[in-house]
PDB file of N, CA and C in Angstrom:
ATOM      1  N   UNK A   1     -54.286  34.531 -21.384  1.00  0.00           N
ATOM      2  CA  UNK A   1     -53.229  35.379 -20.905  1.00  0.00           C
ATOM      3  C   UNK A   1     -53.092  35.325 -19.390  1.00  0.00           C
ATOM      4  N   UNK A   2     -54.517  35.373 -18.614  1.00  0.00           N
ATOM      5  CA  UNK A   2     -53.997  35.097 -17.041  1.00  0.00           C
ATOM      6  C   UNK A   2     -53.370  33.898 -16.586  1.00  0.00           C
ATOM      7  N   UNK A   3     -53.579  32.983 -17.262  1.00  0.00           N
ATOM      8  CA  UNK A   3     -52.621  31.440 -17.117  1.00  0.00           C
ATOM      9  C   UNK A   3     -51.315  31.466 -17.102  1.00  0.00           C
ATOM     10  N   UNK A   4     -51.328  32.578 -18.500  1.00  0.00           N
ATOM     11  CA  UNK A   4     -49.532  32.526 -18.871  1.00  0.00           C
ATOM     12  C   UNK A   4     -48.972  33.463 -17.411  1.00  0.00           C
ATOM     13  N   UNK A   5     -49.645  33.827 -17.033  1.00  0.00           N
ATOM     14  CA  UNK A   5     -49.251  35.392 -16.046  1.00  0.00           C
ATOM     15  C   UNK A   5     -49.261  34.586 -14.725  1.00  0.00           C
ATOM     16  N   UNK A   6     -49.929  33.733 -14.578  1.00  0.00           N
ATOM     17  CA  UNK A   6     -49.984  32.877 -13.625  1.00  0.00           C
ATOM     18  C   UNK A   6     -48.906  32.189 -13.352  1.00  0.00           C
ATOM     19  N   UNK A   7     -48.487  31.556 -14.552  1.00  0.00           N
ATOM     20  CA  UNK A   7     -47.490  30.756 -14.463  1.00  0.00           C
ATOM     21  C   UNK A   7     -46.168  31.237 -14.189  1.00  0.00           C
ATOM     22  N   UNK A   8     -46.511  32.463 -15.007  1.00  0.00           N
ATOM     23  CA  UNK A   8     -44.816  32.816 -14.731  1.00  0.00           C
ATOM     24  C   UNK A   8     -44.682  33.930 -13.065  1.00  0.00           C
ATOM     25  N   UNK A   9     -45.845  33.926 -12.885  1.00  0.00           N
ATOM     26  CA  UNK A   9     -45.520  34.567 -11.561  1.00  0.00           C
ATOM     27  C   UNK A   9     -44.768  33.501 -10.298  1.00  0.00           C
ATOM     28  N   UNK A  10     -45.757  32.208 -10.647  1.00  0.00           N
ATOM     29  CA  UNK A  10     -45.339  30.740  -9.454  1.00  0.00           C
ATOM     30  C   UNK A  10     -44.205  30.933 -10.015  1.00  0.00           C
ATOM     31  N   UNK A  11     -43.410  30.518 -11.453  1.00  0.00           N
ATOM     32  CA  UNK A  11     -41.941  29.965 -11.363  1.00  0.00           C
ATOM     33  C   UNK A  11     -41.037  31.414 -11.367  1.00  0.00           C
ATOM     34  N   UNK A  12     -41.509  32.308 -10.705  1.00  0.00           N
ATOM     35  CA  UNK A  12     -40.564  33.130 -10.287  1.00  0.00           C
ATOM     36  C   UNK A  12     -40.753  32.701  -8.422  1.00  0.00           C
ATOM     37  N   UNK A  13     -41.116  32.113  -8.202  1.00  0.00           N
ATOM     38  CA  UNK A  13     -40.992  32.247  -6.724  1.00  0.00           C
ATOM     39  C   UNK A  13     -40.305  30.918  -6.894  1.00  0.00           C
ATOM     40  N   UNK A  14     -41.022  29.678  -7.447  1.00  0.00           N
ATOM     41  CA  UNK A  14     -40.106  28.445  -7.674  1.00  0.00           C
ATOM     42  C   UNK A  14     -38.858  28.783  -7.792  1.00  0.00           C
ATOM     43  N   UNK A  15     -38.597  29.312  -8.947  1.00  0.00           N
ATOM     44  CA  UNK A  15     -37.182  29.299  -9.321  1.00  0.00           C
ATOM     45  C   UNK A  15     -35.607  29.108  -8.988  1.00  0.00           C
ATOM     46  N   UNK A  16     -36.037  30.381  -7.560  1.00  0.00           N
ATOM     47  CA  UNK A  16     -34.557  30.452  -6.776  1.00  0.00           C
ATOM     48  C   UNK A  16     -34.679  29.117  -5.685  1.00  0.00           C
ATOM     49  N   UNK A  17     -35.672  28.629  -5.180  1.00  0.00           N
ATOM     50  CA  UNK A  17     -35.473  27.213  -4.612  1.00  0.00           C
ATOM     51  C   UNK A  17     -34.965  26.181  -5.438  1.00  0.00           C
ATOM     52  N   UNK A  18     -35.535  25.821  -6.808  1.00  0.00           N
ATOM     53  CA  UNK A  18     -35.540  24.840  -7.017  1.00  0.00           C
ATOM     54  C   UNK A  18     -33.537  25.020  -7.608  1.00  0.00           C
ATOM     55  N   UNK A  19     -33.117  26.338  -8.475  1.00  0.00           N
ATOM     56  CA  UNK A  19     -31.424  26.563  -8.449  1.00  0.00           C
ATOM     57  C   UNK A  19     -30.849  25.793  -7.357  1.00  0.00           C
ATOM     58  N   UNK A  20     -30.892  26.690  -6.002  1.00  0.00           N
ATOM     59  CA  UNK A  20     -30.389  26.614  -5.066  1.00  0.00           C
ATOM     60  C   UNK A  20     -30.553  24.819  -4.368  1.00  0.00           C
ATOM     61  N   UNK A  21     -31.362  23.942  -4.518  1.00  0.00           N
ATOM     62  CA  UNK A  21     -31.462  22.490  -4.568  1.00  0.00           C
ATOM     63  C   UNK A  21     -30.506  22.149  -5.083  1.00  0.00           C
ATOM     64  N   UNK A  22     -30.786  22.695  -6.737  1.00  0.00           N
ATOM     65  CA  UNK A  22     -30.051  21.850  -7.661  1.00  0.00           C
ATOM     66  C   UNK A  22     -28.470  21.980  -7.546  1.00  0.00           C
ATOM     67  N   UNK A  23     -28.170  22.951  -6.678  1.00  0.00           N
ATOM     68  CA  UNK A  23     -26.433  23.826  -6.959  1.00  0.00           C
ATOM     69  C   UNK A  23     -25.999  23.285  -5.895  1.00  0.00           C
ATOM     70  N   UNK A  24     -26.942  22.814  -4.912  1.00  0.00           N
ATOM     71  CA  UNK A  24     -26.256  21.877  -3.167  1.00  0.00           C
ATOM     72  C   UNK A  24     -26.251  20.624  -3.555  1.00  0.00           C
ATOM     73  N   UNK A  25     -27.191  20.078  -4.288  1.00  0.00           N
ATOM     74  CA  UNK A  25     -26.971  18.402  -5.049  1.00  0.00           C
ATOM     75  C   UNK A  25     -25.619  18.537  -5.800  1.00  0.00           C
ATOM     76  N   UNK A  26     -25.377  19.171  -6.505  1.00  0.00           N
ATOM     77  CA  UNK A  26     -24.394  19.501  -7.296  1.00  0.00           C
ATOM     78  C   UNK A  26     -22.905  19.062  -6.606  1.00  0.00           C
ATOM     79  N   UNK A  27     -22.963  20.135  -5.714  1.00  0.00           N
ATOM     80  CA  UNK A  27     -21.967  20.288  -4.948  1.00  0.00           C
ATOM     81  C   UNK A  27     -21.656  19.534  -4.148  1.00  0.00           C
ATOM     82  N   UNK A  28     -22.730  18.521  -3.529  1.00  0.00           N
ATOM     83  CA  UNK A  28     -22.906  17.793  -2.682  1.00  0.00           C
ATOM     84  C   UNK A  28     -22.366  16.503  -3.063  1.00  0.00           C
ATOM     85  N   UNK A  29     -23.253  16.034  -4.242  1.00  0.00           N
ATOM     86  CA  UNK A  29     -22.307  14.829  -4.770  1.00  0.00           C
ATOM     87  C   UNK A  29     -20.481  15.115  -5.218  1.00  0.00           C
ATOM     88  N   UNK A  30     -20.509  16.042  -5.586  1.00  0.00           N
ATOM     89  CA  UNK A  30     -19.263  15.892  -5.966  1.00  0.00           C
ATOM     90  C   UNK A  30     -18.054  16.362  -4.452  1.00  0.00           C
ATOM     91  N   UNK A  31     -18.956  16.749  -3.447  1.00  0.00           N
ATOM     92  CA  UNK A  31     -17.631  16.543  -2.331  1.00  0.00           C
ATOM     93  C   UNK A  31     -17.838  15.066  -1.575  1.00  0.00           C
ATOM     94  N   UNK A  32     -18.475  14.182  -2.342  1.00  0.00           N
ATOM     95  CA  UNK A  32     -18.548  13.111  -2.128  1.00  0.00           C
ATOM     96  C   UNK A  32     -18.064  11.939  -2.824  1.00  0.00           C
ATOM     97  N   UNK A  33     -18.439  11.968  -3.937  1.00  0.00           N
ATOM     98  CA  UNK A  33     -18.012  11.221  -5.189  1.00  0.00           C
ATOM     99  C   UNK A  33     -17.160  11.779  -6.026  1.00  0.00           C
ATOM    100  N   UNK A  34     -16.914  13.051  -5.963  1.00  0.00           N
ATOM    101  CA  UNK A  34     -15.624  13.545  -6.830  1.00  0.00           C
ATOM    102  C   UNK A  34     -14.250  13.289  -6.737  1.00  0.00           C
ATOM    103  N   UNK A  35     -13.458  13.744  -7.065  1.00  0.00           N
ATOM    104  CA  UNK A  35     -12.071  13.282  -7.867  1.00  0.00           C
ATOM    105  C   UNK A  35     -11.433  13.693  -6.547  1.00  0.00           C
ATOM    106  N   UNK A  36     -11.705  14.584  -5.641  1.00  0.00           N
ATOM    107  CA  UNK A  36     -11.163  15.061  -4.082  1.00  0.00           C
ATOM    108  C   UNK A  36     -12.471  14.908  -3.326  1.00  0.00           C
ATOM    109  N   UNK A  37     -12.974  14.157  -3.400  1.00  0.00           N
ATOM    110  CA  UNK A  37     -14.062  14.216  -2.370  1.00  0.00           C
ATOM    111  C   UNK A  37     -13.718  12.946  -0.916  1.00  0.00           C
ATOM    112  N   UNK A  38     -14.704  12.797  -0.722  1.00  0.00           N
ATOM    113  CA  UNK A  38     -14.590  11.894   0.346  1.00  0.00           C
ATOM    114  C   UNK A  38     -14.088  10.212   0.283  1.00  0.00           C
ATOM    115  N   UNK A  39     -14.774   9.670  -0.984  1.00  0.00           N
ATOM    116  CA  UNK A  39     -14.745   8.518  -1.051  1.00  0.00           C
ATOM    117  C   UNK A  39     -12.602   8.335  -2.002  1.00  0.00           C
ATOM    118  N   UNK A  40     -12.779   9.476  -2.580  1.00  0.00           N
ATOM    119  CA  UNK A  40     -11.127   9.874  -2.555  1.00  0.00           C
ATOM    120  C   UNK A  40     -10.388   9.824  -1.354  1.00  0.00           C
ATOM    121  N   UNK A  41     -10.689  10.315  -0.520  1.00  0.00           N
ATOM    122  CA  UNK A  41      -9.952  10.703   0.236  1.00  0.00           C
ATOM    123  C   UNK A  41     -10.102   9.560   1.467  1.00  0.00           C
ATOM    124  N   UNK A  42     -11.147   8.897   1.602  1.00  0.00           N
ATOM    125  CA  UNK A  42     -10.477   7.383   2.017  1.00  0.00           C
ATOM    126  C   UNK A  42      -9.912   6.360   1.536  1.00  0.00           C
ATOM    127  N   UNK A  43      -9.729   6.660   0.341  1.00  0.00           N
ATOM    128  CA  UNK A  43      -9.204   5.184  -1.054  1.00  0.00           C
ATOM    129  C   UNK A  43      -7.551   6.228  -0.513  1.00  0.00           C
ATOM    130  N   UNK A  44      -7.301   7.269  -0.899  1.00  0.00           N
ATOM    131  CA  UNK A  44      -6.109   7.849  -0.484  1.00  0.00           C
ATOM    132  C   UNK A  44      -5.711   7.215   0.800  1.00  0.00           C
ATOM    133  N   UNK A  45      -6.225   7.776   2.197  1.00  0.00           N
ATOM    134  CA  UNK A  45      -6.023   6.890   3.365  1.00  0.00           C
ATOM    135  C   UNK A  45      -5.199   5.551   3.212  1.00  0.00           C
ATOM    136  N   UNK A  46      -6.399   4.829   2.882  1.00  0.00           N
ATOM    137  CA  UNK A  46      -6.138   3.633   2.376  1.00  0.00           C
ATOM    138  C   UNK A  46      -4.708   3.205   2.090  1.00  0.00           C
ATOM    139  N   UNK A  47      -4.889   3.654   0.898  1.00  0.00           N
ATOM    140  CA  UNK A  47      -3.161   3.551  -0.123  1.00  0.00           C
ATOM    141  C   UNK A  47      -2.054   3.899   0.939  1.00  0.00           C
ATOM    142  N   UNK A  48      -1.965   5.337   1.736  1.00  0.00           N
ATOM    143  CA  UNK A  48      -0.638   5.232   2.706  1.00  0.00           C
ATOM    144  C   UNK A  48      -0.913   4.366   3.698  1.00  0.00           C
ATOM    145  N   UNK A  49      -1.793   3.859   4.255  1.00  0.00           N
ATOM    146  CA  UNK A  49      -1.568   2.827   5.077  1.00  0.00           C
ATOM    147  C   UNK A  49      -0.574   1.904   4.814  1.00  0.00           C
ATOM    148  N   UNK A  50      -0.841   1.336   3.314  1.00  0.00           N
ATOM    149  CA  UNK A  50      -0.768   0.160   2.613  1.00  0.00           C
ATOM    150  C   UNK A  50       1.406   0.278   2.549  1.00  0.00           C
ATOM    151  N   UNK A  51       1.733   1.012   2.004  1.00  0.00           N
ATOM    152  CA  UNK A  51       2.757   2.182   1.880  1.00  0.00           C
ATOM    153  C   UNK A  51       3.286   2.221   2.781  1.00  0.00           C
ATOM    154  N   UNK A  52       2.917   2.845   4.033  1.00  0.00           N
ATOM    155  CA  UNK A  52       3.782   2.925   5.505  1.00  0.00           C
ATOM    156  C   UNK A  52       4.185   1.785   5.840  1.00  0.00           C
ATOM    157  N   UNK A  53       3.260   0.101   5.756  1.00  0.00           N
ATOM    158  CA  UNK A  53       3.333  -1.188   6.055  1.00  0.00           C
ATOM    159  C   UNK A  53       4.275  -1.821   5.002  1.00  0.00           C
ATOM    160  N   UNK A  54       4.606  -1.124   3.940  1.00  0.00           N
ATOM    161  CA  UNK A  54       5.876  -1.735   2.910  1.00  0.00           C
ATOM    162  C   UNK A  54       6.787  -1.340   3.551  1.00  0.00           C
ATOM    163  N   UNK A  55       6.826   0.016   3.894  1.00  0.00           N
ATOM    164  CA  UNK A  55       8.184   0.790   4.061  1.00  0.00           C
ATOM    165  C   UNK A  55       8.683   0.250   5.613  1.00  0.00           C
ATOM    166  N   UNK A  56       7.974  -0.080   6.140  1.00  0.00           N
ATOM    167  CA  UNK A  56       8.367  -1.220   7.740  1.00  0.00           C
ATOM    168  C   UNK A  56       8.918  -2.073   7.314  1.00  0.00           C
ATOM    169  N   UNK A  57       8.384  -2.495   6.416  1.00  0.00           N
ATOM    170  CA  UNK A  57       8.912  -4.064   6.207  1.00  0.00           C
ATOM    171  C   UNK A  57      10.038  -4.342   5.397  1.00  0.00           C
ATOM    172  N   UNK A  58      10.424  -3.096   4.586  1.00  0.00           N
ATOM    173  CA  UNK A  58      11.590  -2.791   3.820  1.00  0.00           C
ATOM    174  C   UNK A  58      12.794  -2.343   4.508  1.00  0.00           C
ATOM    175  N   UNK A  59      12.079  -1.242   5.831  1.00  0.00           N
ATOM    176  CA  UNK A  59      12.820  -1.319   6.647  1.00  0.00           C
ATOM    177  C   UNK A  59      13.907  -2.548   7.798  1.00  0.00           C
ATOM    178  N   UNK A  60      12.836  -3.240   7.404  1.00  0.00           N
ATOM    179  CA  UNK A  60      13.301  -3.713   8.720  1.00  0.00           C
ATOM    180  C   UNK A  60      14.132  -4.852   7.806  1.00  0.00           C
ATOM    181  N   UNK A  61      13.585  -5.207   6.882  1.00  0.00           N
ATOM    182  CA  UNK A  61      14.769  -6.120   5.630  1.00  0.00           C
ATOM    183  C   UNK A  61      15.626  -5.636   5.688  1.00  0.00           C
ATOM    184  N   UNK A  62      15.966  -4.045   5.353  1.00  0.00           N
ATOM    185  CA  UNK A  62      17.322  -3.326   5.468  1.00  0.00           C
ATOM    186  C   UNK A  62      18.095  -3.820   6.403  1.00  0.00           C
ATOM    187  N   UNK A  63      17.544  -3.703   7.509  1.00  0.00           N
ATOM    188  CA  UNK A  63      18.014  -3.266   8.729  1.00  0.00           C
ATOM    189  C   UNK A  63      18.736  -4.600   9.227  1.00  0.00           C
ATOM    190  N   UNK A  64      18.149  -5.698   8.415  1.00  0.00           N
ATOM    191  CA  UNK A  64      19.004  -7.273   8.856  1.00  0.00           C
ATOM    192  C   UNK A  64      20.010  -7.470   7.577  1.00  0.00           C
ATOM    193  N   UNK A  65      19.464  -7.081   6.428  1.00  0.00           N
ATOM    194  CA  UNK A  65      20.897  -7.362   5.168  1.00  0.00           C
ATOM    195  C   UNK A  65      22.239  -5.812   5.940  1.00  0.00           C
ATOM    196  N   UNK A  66      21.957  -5.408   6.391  1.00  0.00           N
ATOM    197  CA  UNK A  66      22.846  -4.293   7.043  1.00  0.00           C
ATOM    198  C   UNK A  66      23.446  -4.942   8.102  1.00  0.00           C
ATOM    199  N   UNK A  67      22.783  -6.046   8.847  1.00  0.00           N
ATOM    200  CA  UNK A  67      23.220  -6.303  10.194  1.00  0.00           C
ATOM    201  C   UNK A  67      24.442  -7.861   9.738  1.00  0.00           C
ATOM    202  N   UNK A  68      23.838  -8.329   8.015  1.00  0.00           N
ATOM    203  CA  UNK A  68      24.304  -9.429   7.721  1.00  0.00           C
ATOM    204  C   UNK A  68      26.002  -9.138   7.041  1.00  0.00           C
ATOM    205  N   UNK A  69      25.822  -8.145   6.631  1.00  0.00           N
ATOM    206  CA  UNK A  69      26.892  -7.110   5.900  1.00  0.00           C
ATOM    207  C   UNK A  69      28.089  -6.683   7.171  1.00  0.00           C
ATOM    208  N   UNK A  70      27.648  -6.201   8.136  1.00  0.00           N
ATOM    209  CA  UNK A  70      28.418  -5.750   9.149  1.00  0.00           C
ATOM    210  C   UNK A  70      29.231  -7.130   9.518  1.00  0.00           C
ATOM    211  N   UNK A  71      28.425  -8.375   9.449  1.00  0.00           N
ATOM    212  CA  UNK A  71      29.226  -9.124  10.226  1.00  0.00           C
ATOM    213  C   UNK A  71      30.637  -9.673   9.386  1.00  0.00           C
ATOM    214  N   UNK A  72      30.432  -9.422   7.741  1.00  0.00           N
ATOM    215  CA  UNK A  72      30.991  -9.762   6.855  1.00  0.00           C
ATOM    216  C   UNK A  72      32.393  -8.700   6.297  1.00  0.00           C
ATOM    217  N   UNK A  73      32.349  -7.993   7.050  1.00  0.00           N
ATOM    218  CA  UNK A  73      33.571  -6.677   7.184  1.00  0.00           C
ATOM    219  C   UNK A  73      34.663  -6.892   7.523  1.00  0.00           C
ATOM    220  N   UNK A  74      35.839  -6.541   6.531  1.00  0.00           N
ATOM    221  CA  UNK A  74      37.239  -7.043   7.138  1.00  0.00           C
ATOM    222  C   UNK A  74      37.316  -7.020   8.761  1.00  0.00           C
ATOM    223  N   UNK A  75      37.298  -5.711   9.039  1.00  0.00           N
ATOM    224  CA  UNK A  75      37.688  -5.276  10.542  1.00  0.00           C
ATOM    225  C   UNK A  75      36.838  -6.149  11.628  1.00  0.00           C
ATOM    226  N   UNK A  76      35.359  -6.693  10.992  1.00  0.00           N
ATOM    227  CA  UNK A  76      34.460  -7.576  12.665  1.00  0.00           C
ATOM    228  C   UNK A  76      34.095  -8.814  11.729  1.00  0.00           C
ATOM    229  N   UNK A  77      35.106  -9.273  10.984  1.00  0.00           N
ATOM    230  CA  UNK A  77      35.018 -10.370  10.547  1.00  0.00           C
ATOM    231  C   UNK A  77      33.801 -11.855  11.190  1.00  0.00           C
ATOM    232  N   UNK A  78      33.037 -11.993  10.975  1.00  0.00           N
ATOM    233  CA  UNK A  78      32.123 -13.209  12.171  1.00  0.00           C
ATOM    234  C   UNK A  78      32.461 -14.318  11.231  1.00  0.00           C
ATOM    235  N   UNK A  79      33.266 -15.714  11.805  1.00  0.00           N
ATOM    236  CA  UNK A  79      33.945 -16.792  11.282  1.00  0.00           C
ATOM    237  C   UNK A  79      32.471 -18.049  10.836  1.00  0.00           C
ATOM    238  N   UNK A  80      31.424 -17.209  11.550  1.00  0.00           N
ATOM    239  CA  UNK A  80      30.273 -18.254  11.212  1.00  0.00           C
ATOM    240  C   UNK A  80      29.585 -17.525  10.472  1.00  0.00           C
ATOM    241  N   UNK A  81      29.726 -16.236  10.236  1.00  0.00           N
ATOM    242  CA  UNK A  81      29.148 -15.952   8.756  1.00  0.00           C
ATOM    243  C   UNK A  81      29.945 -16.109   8.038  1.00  0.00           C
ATOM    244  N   UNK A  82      31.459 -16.359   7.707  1.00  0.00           N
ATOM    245  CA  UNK A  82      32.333 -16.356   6.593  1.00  0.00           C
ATOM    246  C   UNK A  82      31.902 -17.597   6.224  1.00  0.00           C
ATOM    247  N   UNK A  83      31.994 -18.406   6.976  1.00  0.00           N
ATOM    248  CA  UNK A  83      31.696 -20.437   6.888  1.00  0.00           C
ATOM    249  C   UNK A  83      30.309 -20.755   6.231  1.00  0.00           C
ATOM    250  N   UNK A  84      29.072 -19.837   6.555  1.00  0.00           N
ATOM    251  CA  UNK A  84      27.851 -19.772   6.409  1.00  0.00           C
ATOM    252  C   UNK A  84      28.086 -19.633   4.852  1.00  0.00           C
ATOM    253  N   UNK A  85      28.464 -18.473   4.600  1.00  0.00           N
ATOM    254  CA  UNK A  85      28.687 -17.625   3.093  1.00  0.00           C
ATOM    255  C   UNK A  85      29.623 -19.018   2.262  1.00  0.00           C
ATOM    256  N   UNK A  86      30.706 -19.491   2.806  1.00  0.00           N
ATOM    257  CA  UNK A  86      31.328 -20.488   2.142  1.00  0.00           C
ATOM    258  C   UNK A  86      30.836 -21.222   1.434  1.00  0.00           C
ATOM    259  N   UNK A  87      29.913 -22.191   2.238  1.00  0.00           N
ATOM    260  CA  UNK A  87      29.126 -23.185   2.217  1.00  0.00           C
ATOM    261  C   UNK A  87      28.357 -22.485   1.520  1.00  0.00           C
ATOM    262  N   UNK A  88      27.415 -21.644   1.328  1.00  0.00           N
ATOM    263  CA  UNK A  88      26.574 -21.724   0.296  1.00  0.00           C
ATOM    264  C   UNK A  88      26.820 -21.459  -1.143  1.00  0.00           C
ATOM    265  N   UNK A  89      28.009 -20.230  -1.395  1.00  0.00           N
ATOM    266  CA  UNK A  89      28.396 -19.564  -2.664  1.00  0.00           C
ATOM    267  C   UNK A  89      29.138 -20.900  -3.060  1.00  0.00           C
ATOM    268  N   UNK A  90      30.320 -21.360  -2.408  1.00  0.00           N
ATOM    269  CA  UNK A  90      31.297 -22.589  -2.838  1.00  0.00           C
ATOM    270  C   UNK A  90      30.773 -23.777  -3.330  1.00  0.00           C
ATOM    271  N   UNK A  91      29.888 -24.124  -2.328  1.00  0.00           N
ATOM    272  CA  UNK A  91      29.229 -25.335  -2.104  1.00  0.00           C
ATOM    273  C   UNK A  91      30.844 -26.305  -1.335  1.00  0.00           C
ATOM    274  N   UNK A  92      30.929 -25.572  -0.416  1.00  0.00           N
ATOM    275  CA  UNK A  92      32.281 -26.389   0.602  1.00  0.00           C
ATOM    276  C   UNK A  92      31.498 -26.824   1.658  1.00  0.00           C
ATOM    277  N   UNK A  93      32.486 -27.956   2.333  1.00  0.00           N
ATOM    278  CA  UNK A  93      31.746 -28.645   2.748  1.00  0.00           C
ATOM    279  C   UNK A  93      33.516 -29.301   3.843  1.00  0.00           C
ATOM    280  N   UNK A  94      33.447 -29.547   4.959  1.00  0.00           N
ATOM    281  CA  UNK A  94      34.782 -30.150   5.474  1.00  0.00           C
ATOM    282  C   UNK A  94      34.155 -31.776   5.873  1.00  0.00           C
ATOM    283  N   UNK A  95      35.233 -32.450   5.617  1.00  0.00           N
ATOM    284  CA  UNK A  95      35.109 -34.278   5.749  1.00  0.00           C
ATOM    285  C   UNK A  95      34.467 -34.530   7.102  1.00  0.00           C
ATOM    286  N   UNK A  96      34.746 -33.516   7.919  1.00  0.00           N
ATOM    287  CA  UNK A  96      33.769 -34.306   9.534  1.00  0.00           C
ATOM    288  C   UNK A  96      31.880 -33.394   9.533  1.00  0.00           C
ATOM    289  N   UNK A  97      31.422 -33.224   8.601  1.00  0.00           N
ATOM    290  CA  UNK A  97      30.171 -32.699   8.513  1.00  0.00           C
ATOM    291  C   UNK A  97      29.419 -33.601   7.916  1.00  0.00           C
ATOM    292  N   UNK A  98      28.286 -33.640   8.202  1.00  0.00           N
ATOM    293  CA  UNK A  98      27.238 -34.185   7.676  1.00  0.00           C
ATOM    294  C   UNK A  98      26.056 -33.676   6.771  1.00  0.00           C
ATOM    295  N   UNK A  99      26.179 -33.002   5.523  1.00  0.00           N
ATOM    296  CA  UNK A  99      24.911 -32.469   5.129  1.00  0.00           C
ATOM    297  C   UNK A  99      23.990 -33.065   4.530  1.00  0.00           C
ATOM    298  N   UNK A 100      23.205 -32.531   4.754  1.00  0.00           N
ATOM    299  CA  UNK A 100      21.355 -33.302   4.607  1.00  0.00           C
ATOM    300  C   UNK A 100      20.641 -32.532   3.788  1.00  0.00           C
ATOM    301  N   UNK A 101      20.477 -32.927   2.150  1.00  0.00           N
ATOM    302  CA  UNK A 101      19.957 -32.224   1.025  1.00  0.00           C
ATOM    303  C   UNK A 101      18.432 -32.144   0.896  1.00  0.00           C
ATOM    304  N   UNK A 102      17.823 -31.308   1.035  1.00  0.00           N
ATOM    305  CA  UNK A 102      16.723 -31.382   1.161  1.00  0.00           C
ATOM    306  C   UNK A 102      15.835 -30.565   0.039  1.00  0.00           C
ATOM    307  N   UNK A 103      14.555 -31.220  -0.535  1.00  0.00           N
ATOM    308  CA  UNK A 103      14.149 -30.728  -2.210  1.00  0.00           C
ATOM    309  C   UNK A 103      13.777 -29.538  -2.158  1.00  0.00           C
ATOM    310  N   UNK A 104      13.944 -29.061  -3.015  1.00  0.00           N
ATOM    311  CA  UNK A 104      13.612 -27.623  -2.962  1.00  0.00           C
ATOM    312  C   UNK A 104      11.940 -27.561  -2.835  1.00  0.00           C
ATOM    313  N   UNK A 105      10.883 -28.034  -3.375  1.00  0.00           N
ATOM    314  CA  UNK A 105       9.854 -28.239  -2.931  1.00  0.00           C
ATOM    315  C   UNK A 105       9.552 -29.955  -2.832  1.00  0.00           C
ATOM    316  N   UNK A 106       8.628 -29.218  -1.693  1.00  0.00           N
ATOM    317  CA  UNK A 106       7.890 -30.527  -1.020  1.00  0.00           C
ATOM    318  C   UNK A 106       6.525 -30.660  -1.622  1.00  0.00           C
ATOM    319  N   UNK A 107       6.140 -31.911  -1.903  1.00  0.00           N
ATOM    320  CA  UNK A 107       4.905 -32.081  -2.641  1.00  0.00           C
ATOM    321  C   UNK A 107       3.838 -32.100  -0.886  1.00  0.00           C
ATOM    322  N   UNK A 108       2.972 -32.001  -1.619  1.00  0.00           N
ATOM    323  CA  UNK A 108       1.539 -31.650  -0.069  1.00  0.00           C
ATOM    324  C   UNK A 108       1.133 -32.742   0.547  1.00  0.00           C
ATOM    325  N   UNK A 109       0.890 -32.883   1.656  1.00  0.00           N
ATOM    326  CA  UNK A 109       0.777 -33.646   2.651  1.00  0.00           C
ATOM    327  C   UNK A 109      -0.629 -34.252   2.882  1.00  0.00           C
ATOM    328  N   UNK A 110      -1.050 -35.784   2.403  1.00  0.00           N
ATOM    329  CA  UNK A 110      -2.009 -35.786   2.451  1.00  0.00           C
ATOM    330  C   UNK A 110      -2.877 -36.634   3.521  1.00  0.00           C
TER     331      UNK A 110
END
């Protein structure tokens, strides 16, 4: 009986340490490895980086099919984009030009 009395006297003093370990591990991994934790929340980072660098680059595509469009407008008509556009949709071509057909791919250079 003094063993048992023994024992349970130590794991009452153990006890609230070893909880309180176990409830900061707990907590600990998971503001680390959890679903919002840290290693989340740089994979997140991450991703809008990735995102902001599309949306530049989408931008800025816009921003030249917009600039290619403007020139193509009744009112600011540009006679070398109409000719440009000709030539490619038509396939026109006037008797004093010279065009030079070139393959759509090139085999590799060795």
């Amino acid at each position: 009986m003094a063993i048992f009395r023994e024992i349970q006297s130590r794991a009452r003093l153990i006890a609230p340490p070893v909880v309180a370990a176990c409830l900061a591990g707990y907590f600990g991994y998971h503001a680390i490895q959890g679903e919002r934790g840290l290693f989340a929340w740089l994979s997140l980072k991450q991703e809008l980086a990735q995102a902001q660098a599309t949306q530049t680059a989408l931008v800025k595509t816009r921003t030249a099919l917009e600039r290619r469009v403007m020139l193509l407008r009744p009112d600011s008509l540009d006679p070398d984009m109409l000719d440009e556009r000709a030539h490619a949709l038509l396939n026109y071509g006037r008797d004093d030009e010279v065009i030079i057909l070139l393959p759509k791919e090139r085999a590799p250079a060795r």
